[in-house]
N, C-alpha and C. Protein backbone atom coordinates (compact mmCIF):
# COMPACT_ATOMS: atom_id res chain seq x y z
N UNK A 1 0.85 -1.16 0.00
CA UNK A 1 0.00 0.00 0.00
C UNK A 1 0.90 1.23 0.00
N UNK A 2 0.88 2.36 -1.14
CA UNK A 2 1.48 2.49 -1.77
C UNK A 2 0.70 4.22 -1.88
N UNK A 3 0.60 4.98 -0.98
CA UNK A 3 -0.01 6.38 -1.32
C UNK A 3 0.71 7.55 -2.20
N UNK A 4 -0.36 7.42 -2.92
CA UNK A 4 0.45 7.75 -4.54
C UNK A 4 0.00 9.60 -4.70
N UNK A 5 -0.38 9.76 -3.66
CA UNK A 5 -0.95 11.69 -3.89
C UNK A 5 -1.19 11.85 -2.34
N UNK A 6 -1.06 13.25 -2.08
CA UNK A 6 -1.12 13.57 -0.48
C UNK A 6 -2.67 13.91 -0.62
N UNK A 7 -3.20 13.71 0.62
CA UNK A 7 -4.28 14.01 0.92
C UNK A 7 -4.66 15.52 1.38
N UNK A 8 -5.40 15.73 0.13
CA UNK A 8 -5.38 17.49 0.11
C UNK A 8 -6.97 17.89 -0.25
N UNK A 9 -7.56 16.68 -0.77
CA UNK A 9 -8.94 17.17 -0.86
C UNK A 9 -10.03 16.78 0.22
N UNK A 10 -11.24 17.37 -0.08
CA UNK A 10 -11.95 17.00 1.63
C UNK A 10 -12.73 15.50 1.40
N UNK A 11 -12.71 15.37 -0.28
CA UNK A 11 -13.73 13.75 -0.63
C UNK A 11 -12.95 13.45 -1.86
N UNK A 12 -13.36 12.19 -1.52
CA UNK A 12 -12.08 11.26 -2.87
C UNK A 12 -13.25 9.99 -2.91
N UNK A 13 -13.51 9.97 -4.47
CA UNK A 13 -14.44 8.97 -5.01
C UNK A 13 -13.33 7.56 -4.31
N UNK A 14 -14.36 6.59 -4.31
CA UNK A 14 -13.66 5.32 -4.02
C UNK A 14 -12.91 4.50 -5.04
N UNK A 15 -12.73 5.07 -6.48
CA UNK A 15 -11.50 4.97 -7.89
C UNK A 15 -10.43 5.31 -6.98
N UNK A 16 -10.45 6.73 -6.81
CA UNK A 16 -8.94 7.29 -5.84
C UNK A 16 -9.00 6.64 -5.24
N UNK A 17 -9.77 6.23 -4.05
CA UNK A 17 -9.05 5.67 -3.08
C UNK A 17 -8.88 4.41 -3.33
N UNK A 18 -9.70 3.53 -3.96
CA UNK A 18 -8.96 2.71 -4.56
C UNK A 18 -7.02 2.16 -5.35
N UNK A 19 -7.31 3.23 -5.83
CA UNK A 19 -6.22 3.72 -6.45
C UNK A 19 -4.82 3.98 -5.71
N UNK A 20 -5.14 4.86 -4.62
CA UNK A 20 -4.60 4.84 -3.37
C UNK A 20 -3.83 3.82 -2.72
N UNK A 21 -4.69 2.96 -2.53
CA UNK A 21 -4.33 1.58 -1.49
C UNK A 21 -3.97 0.36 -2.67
N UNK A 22 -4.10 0.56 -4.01
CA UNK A 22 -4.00 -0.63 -4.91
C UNK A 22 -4.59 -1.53 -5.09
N UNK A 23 -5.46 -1.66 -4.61
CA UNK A 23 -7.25 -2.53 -4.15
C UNK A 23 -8.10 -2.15 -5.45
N UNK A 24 -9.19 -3.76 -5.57
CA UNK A 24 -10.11 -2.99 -6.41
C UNK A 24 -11.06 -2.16 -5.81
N UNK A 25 -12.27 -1.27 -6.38
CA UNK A 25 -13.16 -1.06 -5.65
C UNK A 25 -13.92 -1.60 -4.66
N UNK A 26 -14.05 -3.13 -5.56
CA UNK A 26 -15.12 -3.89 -4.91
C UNK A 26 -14.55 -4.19 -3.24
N UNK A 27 -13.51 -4.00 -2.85
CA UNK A 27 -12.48 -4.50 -1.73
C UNK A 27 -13.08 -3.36 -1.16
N UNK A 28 -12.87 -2.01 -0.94
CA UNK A 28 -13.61 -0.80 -0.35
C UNK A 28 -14.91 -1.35 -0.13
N UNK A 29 -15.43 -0.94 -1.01
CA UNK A 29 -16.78 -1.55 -1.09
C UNK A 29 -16.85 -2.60 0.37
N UNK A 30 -16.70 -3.82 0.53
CA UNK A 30 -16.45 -4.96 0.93
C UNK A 30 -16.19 -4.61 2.44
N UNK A 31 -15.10 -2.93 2.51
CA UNK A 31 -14.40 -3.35 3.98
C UNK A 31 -15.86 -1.88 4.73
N UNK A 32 -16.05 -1.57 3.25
CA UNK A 32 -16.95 -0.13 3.85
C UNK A 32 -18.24 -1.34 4.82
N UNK A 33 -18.48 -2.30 4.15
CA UNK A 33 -19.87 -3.00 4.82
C UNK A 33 -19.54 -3.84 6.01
N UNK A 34 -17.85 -4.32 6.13
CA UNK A 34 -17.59 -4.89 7.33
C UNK A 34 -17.12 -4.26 8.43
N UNK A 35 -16.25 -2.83 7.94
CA UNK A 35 -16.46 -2.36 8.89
C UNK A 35 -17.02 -1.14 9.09
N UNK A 36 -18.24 -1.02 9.02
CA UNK A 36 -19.36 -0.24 8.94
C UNK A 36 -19.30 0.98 10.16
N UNK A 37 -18.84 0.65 11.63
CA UNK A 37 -18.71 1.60 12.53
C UNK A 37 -17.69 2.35 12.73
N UNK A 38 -16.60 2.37 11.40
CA UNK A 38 -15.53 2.76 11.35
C UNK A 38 -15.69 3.53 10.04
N UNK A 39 -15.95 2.83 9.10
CA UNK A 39 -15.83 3.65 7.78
C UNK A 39 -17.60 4.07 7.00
N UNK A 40 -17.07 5.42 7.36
CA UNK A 40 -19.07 5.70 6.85
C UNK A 40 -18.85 6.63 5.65
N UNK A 41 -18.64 6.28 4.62
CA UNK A 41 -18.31 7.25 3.70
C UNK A 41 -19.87 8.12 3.50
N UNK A 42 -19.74 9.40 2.74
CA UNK A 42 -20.90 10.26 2.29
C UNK A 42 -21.25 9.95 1.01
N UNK A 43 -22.30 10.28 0.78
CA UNK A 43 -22.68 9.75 -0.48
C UNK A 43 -23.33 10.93 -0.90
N UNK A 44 -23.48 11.23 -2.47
CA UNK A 44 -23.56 12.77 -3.31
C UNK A 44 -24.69 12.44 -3.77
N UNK A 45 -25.48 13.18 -4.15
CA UNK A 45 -26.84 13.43 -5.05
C UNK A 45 -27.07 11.98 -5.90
N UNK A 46 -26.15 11.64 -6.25
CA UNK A 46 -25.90 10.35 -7.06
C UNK A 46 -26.06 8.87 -6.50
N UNK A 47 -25.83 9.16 -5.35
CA UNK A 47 -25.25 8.10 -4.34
C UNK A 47 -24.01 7.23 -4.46
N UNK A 48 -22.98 8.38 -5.23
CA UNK A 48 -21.57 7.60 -5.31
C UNK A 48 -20.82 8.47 -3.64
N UNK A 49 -20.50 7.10 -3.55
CA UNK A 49 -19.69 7.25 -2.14
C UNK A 49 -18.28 8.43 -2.12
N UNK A 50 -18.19 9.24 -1.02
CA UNK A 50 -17.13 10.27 -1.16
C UNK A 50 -16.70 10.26 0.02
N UNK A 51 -15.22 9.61 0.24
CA UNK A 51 -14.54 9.25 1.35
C UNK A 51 -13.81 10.17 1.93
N UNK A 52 -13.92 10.54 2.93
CA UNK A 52 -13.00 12.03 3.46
C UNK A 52 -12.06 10.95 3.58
N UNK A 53 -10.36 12.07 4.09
CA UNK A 53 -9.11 11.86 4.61
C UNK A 53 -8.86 10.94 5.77
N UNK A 54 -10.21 11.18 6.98
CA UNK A 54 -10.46 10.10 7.63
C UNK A 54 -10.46 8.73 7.50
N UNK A 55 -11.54 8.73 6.73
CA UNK A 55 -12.00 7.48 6.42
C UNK A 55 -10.75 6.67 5.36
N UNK A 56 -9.94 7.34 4.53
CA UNK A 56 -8.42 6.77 4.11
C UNK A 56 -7.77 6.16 4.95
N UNK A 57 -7.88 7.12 6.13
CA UNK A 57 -6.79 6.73 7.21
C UNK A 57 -7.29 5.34 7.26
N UNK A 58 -8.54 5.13 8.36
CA UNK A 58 -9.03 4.06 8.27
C UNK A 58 -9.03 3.14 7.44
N UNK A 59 -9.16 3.03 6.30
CA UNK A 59 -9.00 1.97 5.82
C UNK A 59 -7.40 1.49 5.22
N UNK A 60 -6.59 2.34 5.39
CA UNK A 60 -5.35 2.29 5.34
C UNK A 60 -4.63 1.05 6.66
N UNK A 61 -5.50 1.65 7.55
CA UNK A 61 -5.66 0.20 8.98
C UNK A 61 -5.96 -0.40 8.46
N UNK A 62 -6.99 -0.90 7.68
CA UNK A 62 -7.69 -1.87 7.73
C UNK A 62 -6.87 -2.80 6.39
N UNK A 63 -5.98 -1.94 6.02
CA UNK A 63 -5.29 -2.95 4.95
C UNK A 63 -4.04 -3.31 5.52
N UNK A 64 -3.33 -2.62 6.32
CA UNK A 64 -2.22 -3.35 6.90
C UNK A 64 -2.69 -4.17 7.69
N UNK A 65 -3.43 -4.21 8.62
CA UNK A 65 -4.21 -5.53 9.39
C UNK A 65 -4.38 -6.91 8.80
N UNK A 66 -5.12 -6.45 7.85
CA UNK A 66 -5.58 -7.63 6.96
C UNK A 66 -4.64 -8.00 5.62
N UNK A 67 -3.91 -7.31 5.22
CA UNK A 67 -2.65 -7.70 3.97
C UNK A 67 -1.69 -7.84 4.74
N UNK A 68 -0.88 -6.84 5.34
CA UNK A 68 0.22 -6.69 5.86
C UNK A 68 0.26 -7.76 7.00
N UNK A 69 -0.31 -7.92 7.87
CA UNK A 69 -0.12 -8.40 9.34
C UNK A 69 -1.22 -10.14 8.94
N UNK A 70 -2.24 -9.85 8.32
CA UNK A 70 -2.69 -11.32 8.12
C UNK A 70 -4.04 -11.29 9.04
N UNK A 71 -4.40 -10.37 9.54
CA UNK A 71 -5.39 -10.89 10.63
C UNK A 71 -6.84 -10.90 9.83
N UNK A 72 -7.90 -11.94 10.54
CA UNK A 72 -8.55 -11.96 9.81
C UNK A 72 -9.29 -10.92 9.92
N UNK A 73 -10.78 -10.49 9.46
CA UNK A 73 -11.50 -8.74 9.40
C UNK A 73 -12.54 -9.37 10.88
N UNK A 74 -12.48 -10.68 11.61
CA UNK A 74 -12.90 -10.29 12.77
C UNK A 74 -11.47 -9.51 14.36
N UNK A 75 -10.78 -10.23 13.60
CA UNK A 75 -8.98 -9.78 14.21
C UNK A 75 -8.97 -8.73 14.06
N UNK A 76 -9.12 -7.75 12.85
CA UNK A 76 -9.08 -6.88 12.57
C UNK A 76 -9.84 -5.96 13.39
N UNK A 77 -10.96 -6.53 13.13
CA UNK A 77 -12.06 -5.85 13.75
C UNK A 77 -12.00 -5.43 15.32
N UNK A 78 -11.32 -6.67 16.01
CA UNK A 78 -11.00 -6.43 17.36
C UNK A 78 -10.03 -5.54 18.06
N UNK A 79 -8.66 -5.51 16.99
CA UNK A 79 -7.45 -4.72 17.01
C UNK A 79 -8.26 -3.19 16.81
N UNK A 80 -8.73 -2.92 15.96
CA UNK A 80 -9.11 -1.60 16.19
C UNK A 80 -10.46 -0.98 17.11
N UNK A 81 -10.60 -2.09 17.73
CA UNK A 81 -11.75 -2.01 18.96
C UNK A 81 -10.82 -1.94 20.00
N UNK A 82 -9.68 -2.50 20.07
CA UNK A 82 -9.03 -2.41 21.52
C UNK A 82 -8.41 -0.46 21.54
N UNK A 83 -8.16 0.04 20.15
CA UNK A 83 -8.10 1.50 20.22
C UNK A 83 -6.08 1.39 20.12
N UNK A 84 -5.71 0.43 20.14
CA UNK A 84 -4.30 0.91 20.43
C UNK A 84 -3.39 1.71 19.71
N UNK A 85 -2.68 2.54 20.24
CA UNK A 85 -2.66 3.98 19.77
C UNK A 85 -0.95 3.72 18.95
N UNK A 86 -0.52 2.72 18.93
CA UNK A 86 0.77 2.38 18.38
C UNK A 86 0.37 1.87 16.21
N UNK A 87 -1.09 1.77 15.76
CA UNK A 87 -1.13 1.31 15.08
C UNK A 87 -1.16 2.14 13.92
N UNK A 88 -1.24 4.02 14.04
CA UNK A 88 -0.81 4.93 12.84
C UNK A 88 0.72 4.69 12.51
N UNK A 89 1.25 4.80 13.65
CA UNK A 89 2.77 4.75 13.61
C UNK A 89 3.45 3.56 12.50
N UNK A 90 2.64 2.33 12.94
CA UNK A 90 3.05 1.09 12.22
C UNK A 90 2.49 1.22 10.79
N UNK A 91 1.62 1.94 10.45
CA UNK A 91 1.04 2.31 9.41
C UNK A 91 1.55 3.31 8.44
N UNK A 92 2.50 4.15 9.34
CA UNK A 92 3.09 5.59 8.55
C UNK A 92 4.51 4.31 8.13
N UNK A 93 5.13 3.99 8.87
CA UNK A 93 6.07 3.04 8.87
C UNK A 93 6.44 2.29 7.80
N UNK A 94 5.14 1.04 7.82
CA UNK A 94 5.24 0.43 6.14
C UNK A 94 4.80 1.58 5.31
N UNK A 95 4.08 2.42 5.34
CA UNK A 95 3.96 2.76 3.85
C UNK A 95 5.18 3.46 3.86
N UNK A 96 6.38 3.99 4.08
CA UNK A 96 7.39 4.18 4.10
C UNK A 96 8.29 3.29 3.44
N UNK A 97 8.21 2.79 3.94
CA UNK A 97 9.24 1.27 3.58
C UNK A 97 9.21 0.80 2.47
N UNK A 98 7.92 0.69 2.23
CA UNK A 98 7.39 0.76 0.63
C UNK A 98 7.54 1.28 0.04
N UNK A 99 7.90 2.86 0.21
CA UNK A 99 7.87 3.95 -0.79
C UNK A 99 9.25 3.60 -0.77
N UNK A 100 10.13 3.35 -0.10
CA UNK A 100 11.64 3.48 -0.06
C UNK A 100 12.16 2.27 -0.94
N UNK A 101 11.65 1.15 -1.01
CA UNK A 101 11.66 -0.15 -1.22
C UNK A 101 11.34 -0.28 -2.83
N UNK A 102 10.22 0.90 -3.17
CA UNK A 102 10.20 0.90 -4.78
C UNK A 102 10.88 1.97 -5.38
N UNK A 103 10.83 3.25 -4.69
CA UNK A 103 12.47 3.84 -5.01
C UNK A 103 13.52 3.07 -5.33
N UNK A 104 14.21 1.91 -4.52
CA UNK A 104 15.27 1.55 -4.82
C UNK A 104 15.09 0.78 -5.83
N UNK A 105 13.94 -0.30 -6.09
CA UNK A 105 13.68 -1.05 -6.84
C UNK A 105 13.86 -0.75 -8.31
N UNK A 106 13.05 1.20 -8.24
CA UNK A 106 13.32 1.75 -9.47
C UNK A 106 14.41 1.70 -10.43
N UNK A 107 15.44 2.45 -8.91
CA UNK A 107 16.57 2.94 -9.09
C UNK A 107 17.91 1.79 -9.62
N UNK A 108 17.21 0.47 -9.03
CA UNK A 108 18.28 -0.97 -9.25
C UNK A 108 17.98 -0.89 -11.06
N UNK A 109 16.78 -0.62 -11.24
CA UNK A 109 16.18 -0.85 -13.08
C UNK A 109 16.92 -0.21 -13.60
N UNK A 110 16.81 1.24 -13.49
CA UNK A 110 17.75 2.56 -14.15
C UNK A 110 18.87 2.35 -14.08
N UNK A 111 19.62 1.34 -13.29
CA UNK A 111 21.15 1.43 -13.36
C UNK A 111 21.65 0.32 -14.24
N UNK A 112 20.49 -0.68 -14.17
CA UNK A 112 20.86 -2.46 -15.21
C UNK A 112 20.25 -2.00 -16.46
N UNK A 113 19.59 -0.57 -16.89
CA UNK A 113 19.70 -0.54 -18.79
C UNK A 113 20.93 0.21 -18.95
């Protein structure tokens, strides 16, 4: 998971955020209905869903939980019921690592043409 633009607007269709996390929609979709007391996106005249910066965050948890760490979405579900306050950190962390990790990856390409 791989945040590909800073979060600067107040709603981001679920394409972006899709897009965002590298997920299809239907996966949003999926985590918006499981975890329902966490992620409440707004919905427009249309009824297409418009996810504030919040609700990114959140599901940004909800993908290292469940990709990164393995737990299942009731694990999941529990880890962010217990509230523990160490889990942005672990979250700013890998996506770091990642960003650093395909930097170099880049950078190994650009040097072997």
């Amino acid at each position: 998971m791989e945040t590909k633009q800073p979060l600067d607007k107040l709603y981001y269709s679920i394409s972006e955020v899709a897009d965002m996390l590298n997920v299809n929609s239907s996966l949003i979709r999926f985590w918006e209905k499981e975890f329902s007391s966490y992620v409440k996106p707004k919905k427009n005249r249309n009824g297409k869903r418009m996810f504030t910066p919040s609700d990114i965050d959140t599901l940004k948890k909800i993908y290292y939980l469940t990709k990164d760490k393995g737990y299942t979405l009731s694990g999941a579900r529990n880890y962010l019921n217990a509230g523990k306050k160490d889990l942005d950190q672990k979250v700013y962390l890998t996506e770091s690592l990642k960003s650093i990790k395909s930097f170099l990856l880049n950078l190994r390409n650009q040097l072997n043409d």
